[in-house]
Protein backbone atom coordinates (compact mmCIF):
# COMPACT_ATOMS: atom_id res chain seq x y z
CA UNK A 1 -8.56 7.92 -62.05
CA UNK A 2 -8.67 5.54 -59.08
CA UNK A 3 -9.45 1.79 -59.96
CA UNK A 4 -9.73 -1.57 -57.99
CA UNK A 5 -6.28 -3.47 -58.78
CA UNK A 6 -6.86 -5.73 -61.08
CA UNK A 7 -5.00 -8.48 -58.96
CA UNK A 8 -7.85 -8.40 -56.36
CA UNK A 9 -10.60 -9.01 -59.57
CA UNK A 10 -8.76 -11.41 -61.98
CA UNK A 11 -10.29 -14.33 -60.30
CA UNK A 12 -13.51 -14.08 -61.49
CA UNK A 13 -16.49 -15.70 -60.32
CA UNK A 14 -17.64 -19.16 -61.49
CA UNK A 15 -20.06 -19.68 -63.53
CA UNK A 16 -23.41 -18.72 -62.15
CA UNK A 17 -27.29 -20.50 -62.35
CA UNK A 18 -29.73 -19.31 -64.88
CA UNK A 19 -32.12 -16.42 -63.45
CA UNK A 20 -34.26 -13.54 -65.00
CA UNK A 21 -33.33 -11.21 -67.14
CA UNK A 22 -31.01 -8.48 -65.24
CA UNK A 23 -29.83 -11.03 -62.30
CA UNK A 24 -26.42 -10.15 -63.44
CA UNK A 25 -26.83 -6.82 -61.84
CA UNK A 26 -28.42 -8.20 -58.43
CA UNK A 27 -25.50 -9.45 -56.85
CA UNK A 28 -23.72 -6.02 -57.53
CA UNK A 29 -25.43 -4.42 -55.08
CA UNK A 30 -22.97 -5.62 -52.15
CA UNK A 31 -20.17 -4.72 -54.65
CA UNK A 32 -20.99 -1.53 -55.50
CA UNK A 33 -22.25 -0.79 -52.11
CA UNK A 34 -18.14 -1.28 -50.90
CA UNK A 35 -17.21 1.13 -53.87
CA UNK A 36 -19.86 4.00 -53.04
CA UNK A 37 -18.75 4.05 -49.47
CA UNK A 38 -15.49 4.41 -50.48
CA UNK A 39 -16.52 7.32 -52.42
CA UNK A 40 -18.95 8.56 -49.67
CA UNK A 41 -21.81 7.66 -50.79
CA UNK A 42 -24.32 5.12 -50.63
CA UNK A 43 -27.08 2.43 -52.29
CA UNK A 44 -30.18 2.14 -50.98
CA UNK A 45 -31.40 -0.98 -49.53
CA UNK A 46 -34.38 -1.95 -51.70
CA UNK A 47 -35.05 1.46 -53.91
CA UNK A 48 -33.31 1.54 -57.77
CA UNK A 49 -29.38 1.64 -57.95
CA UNK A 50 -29.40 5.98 -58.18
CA UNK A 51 -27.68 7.18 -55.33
CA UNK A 52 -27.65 11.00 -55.66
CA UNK A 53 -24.70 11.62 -56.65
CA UNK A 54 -25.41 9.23 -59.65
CA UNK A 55 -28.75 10.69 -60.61
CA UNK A 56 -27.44 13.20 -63.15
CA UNK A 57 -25.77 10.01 -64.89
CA UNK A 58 -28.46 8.43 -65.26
CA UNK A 59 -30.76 10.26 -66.16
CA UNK A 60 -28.13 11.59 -69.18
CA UNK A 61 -28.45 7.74 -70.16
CA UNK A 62 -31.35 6.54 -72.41
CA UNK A 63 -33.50 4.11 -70.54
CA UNK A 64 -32.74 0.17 -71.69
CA UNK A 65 -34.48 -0.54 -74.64
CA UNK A 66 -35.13 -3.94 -74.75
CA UNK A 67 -34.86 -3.87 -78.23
CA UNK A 68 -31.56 -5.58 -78.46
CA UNK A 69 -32.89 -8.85 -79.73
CA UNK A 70 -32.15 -12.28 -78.59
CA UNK A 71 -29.96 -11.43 -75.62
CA UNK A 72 -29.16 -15.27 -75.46
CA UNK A 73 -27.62 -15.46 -78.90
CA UNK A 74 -24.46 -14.60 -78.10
CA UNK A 75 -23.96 -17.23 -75.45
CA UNK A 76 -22.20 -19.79 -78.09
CA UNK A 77 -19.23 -17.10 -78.86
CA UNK A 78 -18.52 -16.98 -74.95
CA UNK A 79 -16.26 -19.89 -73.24
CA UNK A 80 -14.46 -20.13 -69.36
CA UNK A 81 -10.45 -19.90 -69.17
CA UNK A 82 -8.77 -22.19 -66.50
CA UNK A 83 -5.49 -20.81 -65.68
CA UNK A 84 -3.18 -22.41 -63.62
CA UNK A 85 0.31 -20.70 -62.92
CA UNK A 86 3.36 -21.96 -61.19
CA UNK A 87 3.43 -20.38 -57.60
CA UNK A 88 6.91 -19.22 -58.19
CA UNK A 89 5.98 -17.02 -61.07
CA UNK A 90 6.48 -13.20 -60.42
CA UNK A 91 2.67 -12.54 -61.02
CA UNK A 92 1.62 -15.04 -59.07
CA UNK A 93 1.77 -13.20 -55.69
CA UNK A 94 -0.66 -10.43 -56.98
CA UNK A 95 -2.48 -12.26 -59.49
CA UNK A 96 -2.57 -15.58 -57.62
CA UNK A 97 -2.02 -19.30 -59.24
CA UNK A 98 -5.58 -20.21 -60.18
CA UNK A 99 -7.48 -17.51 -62.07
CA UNK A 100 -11.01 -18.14 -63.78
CA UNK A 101 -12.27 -15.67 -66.00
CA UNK A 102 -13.85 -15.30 -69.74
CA UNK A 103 -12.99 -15.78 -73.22
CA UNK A 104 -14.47 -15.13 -76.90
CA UNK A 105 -13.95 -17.52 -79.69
CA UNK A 106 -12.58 -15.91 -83.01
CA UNK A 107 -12.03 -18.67 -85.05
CA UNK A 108 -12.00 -22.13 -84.48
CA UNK A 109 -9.18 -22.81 -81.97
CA UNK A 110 -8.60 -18.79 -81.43
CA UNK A 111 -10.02 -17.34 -78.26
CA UNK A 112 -9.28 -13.87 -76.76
CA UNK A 113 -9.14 -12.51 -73.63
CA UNK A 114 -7.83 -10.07 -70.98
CA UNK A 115 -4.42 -10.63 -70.67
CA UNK A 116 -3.55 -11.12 -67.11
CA UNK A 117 -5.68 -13.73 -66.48
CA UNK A 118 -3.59 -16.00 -68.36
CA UNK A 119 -0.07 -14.43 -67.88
CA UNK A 120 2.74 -17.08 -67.14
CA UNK A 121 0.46 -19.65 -67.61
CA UNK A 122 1.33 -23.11 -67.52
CA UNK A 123 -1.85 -24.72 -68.35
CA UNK A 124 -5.07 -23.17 -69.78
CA UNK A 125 -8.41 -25.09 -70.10
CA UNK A 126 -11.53 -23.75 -71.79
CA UNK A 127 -14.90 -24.55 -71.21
CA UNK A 128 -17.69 -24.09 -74.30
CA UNK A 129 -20.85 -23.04 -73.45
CA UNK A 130 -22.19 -26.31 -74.09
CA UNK A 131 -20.04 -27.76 -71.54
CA UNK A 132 -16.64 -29.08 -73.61
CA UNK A 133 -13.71 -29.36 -71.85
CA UNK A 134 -10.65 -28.81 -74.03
CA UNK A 135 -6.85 -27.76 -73.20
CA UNK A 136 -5.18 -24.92 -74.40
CA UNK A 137 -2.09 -23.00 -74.13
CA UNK A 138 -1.46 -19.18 -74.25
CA UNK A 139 -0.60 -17.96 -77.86
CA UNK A 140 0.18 -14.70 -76.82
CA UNK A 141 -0.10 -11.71 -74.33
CA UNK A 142 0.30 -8.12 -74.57
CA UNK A 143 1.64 -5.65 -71.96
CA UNK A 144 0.58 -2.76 -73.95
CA UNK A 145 -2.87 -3.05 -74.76
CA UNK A 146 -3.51 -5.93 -72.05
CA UNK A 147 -4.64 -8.83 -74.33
CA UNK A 148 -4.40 -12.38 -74.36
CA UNK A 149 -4.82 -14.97 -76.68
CA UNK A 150 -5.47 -18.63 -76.54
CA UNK A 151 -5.03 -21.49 -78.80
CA UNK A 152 -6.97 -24.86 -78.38
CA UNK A 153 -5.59 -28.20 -78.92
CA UNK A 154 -8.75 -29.26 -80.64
CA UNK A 155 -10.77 -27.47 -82.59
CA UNK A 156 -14.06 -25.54 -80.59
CA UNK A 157 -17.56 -25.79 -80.49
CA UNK A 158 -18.95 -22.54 -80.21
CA UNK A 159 -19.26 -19.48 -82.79
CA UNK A 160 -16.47 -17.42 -83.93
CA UNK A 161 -17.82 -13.44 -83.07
CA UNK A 162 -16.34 -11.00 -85.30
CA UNK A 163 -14.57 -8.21 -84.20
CA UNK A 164 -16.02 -5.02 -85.18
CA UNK A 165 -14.86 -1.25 -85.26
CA UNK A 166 -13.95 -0.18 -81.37
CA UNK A 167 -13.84 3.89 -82.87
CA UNK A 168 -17.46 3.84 -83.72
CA UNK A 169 -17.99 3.58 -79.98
CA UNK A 170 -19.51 6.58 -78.75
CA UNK A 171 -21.15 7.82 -75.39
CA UNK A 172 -24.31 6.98 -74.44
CA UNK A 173 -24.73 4.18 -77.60
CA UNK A 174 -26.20 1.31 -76.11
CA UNK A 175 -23.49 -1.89 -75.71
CA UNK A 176 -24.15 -5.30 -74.69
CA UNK A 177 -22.25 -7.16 -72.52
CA UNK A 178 -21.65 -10.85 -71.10
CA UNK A 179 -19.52 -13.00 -69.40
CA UNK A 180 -18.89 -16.93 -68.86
CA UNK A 181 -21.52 -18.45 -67.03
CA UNK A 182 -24.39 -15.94 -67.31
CA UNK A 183 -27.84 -17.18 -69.05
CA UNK A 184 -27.73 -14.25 -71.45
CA UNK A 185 -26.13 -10.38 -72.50
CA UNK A 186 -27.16 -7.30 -70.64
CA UNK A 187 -27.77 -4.14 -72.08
CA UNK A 188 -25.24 -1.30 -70.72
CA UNK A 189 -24.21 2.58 -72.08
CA UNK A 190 -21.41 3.80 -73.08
CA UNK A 191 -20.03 6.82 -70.03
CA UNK A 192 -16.79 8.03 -71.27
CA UNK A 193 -13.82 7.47 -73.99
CA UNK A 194 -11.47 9.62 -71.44
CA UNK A 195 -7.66 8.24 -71.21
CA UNK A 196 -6.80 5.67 -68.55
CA UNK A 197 -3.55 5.72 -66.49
CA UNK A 198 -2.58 3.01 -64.17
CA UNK A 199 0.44 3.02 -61.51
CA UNK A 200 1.12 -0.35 -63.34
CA UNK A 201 3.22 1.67 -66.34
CA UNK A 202 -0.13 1.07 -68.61
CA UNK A 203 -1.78 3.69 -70.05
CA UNK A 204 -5.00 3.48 -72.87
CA UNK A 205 -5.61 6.71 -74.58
CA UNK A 206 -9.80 5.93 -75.51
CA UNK A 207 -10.45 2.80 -73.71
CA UNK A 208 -14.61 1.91 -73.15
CA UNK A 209 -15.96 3.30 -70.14
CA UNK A 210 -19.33 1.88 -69.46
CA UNK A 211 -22.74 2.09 -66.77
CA UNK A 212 -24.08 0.60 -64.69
CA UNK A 213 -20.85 -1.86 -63.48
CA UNK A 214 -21.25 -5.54 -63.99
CA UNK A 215 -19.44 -7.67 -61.50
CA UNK A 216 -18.26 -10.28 -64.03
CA UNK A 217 -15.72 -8.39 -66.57
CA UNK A 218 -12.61 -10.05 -66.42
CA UNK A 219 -12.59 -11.15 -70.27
CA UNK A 220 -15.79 -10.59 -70.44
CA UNK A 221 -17.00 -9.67 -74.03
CA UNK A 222 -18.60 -5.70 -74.94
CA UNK A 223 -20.77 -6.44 -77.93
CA UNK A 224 -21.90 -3.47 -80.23
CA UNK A 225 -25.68 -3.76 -81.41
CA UNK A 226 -24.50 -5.20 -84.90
CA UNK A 227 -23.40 -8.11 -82.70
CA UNK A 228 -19.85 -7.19 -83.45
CA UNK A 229 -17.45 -7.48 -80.21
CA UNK A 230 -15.79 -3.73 -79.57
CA UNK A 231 -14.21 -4.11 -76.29
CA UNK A 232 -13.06 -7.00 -73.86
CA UNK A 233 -13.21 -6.42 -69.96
CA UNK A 234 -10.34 -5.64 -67.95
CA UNK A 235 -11.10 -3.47 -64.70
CA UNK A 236 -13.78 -1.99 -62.63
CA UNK A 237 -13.42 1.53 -61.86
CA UNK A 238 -15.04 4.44 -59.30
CA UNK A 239 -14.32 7.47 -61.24
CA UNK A 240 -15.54 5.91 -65.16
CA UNK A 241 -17.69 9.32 -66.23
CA UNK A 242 -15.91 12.51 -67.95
CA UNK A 243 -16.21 15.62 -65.86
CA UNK A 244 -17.92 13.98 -62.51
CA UNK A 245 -16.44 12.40 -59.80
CA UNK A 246 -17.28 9.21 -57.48
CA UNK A 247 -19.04 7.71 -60.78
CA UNK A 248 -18.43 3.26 -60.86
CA UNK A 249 -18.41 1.95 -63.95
CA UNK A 250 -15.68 -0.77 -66.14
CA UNK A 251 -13.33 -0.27 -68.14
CA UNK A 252 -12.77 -2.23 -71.51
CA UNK A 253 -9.72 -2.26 -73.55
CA UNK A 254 -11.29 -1.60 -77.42
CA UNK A 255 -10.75 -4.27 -80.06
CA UNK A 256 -8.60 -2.22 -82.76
CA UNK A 257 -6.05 -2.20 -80.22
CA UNK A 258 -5.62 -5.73 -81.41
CA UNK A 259 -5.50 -5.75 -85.10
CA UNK A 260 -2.90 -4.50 -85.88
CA UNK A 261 -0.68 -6.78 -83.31
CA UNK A 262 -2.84 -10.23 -83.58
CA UNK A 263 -0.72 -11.67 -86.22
CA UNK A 264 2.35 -10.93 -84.17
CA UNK A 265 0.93 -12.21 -80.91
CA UNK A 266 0.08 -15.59 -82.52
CA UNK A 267 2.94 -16.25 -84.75
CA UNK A 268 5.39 -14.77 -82.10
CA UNK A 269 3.60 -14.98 -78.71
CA UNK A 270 4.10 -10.90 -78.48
CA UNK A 271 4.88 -7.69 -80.75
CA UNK A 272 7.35 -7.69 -82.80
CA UNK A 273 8.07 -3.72 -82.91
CA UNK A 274 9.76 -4.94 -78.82
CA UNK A 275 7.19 -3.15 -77.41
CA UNK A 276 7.63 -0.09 -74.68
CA UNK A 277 10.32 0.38 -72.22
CA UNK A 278 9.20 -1.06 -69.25
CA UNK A 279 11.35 0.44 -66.09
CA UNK A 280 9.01 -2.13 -63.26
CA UNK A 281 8.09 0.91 -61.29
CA UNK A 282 4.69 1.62 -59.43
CA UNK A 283 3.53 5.33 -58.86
CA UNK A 284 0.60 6.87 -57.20
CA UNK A 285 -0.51 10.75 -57.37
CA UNK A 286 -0.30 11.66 -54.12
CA UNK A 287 -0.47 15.49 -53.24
CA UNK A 288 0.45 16.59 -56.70
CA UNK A 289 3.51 14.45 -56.65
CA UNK A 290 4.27 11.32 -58.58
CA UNK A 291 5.41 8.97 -55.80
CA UNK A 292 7.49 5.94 -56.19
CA UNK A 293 4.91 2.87 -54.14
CA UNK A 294 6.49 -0.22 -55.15
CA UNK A 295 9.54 -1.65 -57.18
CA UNK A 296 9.71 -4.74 -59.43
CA UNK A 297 12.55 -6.93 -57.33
CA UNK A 298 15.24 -7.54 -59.86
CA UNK A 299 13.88 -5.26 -62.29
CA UNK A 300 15.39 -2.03 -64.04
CA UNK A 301 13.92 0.63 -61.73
CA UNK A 302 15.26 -1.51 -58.42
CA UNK A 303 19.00 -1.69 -59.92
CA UNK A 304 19.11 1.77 -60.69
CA UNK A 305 18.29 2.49 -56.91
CA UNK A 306 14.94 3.75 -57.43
CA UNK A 307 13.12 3.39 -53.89
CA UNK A 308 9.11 3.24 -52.50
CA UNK A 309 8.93 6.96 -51.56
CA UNK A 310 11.15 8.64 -54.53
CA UNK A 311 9.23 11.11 -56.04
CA UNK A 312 9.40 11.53 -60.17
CA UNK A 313 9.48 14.92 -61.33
CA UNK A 314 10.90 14.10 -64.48
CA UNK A 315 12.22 12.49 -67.53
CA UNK A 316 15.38 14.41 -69.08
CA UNK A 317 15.20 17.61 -68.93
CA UNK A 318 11.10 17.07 -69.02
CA UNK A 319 8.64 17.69 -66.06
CA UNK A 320 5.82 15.21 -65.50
CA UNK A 321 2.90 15.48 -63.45
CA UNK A 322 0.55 12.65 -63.19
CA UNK A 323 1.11 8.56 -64.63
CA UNK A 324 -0.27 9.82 -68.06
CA UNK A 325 2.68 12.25 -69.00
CA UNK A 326 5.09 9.70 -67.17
CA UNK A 327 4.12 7.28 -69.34
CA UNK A 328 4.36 8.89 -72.54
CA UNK A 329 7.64 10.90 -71.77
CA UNK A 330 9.17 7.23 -70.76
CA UNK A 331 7.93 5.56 -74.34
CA UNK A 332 9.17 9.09 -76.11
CA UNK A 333 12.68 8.35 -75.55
CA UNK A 334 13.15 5.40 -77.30
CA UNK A 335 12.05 1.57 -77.39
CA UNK A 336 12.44 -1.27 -74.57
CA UNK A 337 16.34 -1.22 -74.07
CA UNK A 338 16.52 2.48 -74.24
CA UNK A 339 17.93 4.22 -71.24
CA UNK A 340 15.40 6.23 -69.22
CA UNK A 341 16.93 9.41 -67.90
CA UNK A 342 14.67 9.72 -64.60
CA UNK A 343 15.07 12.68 -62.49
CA UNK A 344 14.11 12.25 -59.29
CA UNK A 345 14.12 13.52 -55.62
CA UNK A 346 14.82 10.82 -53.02
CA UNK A 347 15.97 11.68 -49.36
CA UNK A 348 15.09 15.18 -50.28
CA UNK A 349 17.68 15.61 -53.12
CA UNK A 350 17.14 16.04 -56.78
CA UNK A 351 19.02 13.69 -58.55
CA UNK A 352 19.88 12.59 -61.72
CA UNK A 353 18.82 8.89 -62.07
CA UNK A 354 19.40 7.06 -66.01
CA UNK A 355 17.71 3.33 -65.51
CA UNK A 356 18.06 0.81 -68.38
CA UNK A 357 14.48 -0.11 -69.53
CA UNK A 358 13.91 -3.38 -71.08
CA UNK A 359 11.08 -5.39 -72.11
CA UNK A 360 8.12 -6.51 -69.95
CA UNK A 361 7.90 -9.73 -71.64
CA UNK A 362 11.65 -10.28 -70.91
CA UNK A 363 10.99 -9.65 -67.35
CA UNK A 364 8.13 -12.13 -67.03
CA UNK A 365 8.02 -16.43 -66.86
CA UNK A 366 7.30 -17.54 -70.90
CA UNK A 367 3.63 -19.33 -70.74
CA UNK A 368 3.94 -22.80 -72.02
CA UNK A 369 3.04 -22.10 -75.85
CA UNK A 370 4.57 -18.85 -76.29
C-alpha cells in the first residue's frame, strides 16, 4: 500500500467559508487529479469524479442517501488545534513547526486527535466552533495507534461526541465525516478494513478505509450513522480498496484502538505496557526486497550501523517480506528495550546485525504537559 507521507498533509487547511452541500469535495478535484496521474489515470474536467478505472467502485457503493439527518449537527463536537513546535524538535523537519488540523471534544476539557499533529508540542490552542479561543497542552500521544490527546486549560464550549464501536464498521455502511472549518458532515462509504503498513515502523491491522477522499482528514472526525465517532483521520491513500489497484481513498485509525490506552495516555502522557520496540528505521518494498531508505540520526538502527540501502531479510532466524511481517516479527521478540536480532545484507554480505530497540517516546522531545 502506497500512501502520501503524512508529513506533506499534517498541515491541514484553514478553516474554509460556508458553501453548498458537497463543496467539501470540489476542491478535491486538483488533489485527486495529482494522485490519479500518479496512478495513470485521470479526472475529467467537468463530467462526475468516475474515472474508469474507478467505475467498478463505485458503482459497488450505494448511492448517498441523504437520509443522514441534520448534517450540521455535529459541527459543535468539532474544534481547530494550533500546534506550535520548537524548530529544533526531531519532527519538526518532516512535520514542520506550525501544524493546523482537527479535533473532537470528549468531555469537557478532553479533545482527541491524530497524533502527529501535535507531537512535541510546545503550545496547543483550540478553536470551538463558535469561535473560542482557549490554550491547551498535549495530554498524551501514541506511537502505536497514532493518537493524540489534548487537555484545555478552561473548560470547552462545544459537545462531548461519544465514541462508539469502531468493529461494527463494515464495507460499504454509509459513514459521515467532517473536519474543522467545514459548514457541515459529508456522507462517505466504507472501501476496505485491509491491514495498513507504513515504512514509518506503524502498522494497523483493520484501520477504516473510506470513498470518495476528502481533502481535510488530518483529525478529522468519521461519524457512524448513530452519531457515534468510529474513526479519526490520519492519511490519504491511492491504493484504499481490497483486491483493486490505483483506488484513492483515507485512511482512519478506528476508535477502540483507544480505549483501552486513554486512561494511560491522560494520567501518564503514553502507555504504560512501554509500548513496541521502536529500532528508527525507514523501509520501502522495492523489487521484492525490504530496503533500508532512511535512518533516525542518533537512534538504535543508526548505532547499530544499519545504512539507507541495507536490505532486511530477516529477524532471527525469521524471513520477512514486506513492512507488515517486519513489523510484527520486530514486536514478537520482546518489548521496547529488547534487542532486535536483524539480519541483513549490506555491501552485498549477509550479516548478522542485533540493534537495541527502545521506546519511541524516549526518542522524541516531551510536549509541554506530558
Amino acid at each position: 500500500m502506497r500512501a502520501r507521507p503524512f508529513h506533506r498533509f499534517s498541515r491541514a487547511r484553514a478553516p474554509r467559508p460556508a458553501g453548498r452541500p458537497g463543496a467539501r469535495r470540489a476542491p478535491l478535484r486538483a488533489l485527486l487529479g495529482a494522485v490519479l496521474a500518479a496512478a495513470g489515470l485521470s479526472v475529467a474536467g467537468a463530467g462526475p469524479l468516475a474515472p474508469p478505472a474507478l467505475q467498478p467502485v463505485q458503482s459497488a457503493l450505494p448511492r448517498p442517501s441523504g437520509t443522514m439527518g441534520d448534517l450540521t449537527r455535529f459541527n459543535p463536537s468539532i474544534v481547530r488545534l494550533d500546534a506550535k513546535v520548537p524548530a529544533d524538535a526531531t519532527s519538526a523537519q518532516s512535520l514542520g513547526p506550525d501544524r493546523v488540523g482537527t479535533g473532537i471534544i470528549l468531555d469537557a476539557r478532553t479533545v482527541l486527535t491524530i497524533g502527529y499533529l501535535t507531537l512535541e508540542a510546545d503550545a496547543v490552542l483550540v478553536t470551538t466552533a463558535s469561535g473560542k479561543r482557549i490554550p491547551a497542552s498535549v495530554a498524551g500521544y501514541d506511537h502505536a495507534s497514532g493518537f493524540g490527546l489534548v487537555r484545555t486549560v478552561l473548560p470547552l464550549d462545544g459537545t462531548p461526541m461519544p465514541l462508539g464501536d469502531s468493529d461494527r464498521i463494515r464495507e460499504r455502511q454509509r459513514v459521515l465525516t467532517l473536519g474543522q472549518g467545514e459548514p457541515e458532515a459529508t456522507e462517505i462509504f466504507v472501501l476496505s478494513r485491509k491491514t495498513f503498513a507504513a515504512s514509518w515502523e506503524y502498522l494497523l491491522e483493520s484501520p477504516i478505509f473510506t470513498f470518495p477522499p476528502v481533502n481535510n482528514w488530518s483529525g478529522a472526525a468519521l461519524i457512524a450513522e448513530d452519531g457515534s465517532l468510529v474513526g479519526v483521520g490520519s492519511l490519504i491513500v491511492n491504493d484504499a480498496a481490497s483486491g483493486q489497484q490505483n483506488v484513492p481513498g483515507n485512511l482512519w485509525v478506528p476508535v477502540n484502538l483507544l480505549k483501552p490506552i486513554m486512561a494511560d495516555l491522560l494520567a501518564n502522557g503514553r502507555r504504560s505496557d512501554g509500548g513496541n520496540p521502536w529500532l528508527g528505521v525507514t523501509t520501502e518494498n522495492v523489487r521484492g526486497n525490504l530496503m533500508v531508505v532512511r535512518v533516525a540520526r542518533n537512534g538504535p538502527a543508526d548505532a547499530a550501523g544499519l545504512a539507507p540501502g541495507d536490505i532486511v531479510v530477516g529477524v532471527g532466524g525469521e524471513k520477512v517480506a514486506d513492512q507488515a511481517e517486519f513489523y510484527r516479527k520486530v514486536w514478537k521478540v520482546g518489548p521496547a528495550g529488547s534487542v532486535i536480532p536483524l539480519r541483513v545484507i549490506k555491501n552485498g554480505d549477509l550479516r548478522e546485525l542485533p540493534v537495541k530497540s527502545i521506546d519511541r517516546a524516549d526518542f522524541l522531545r516531551k510536549a509541554t504537559g506530558i
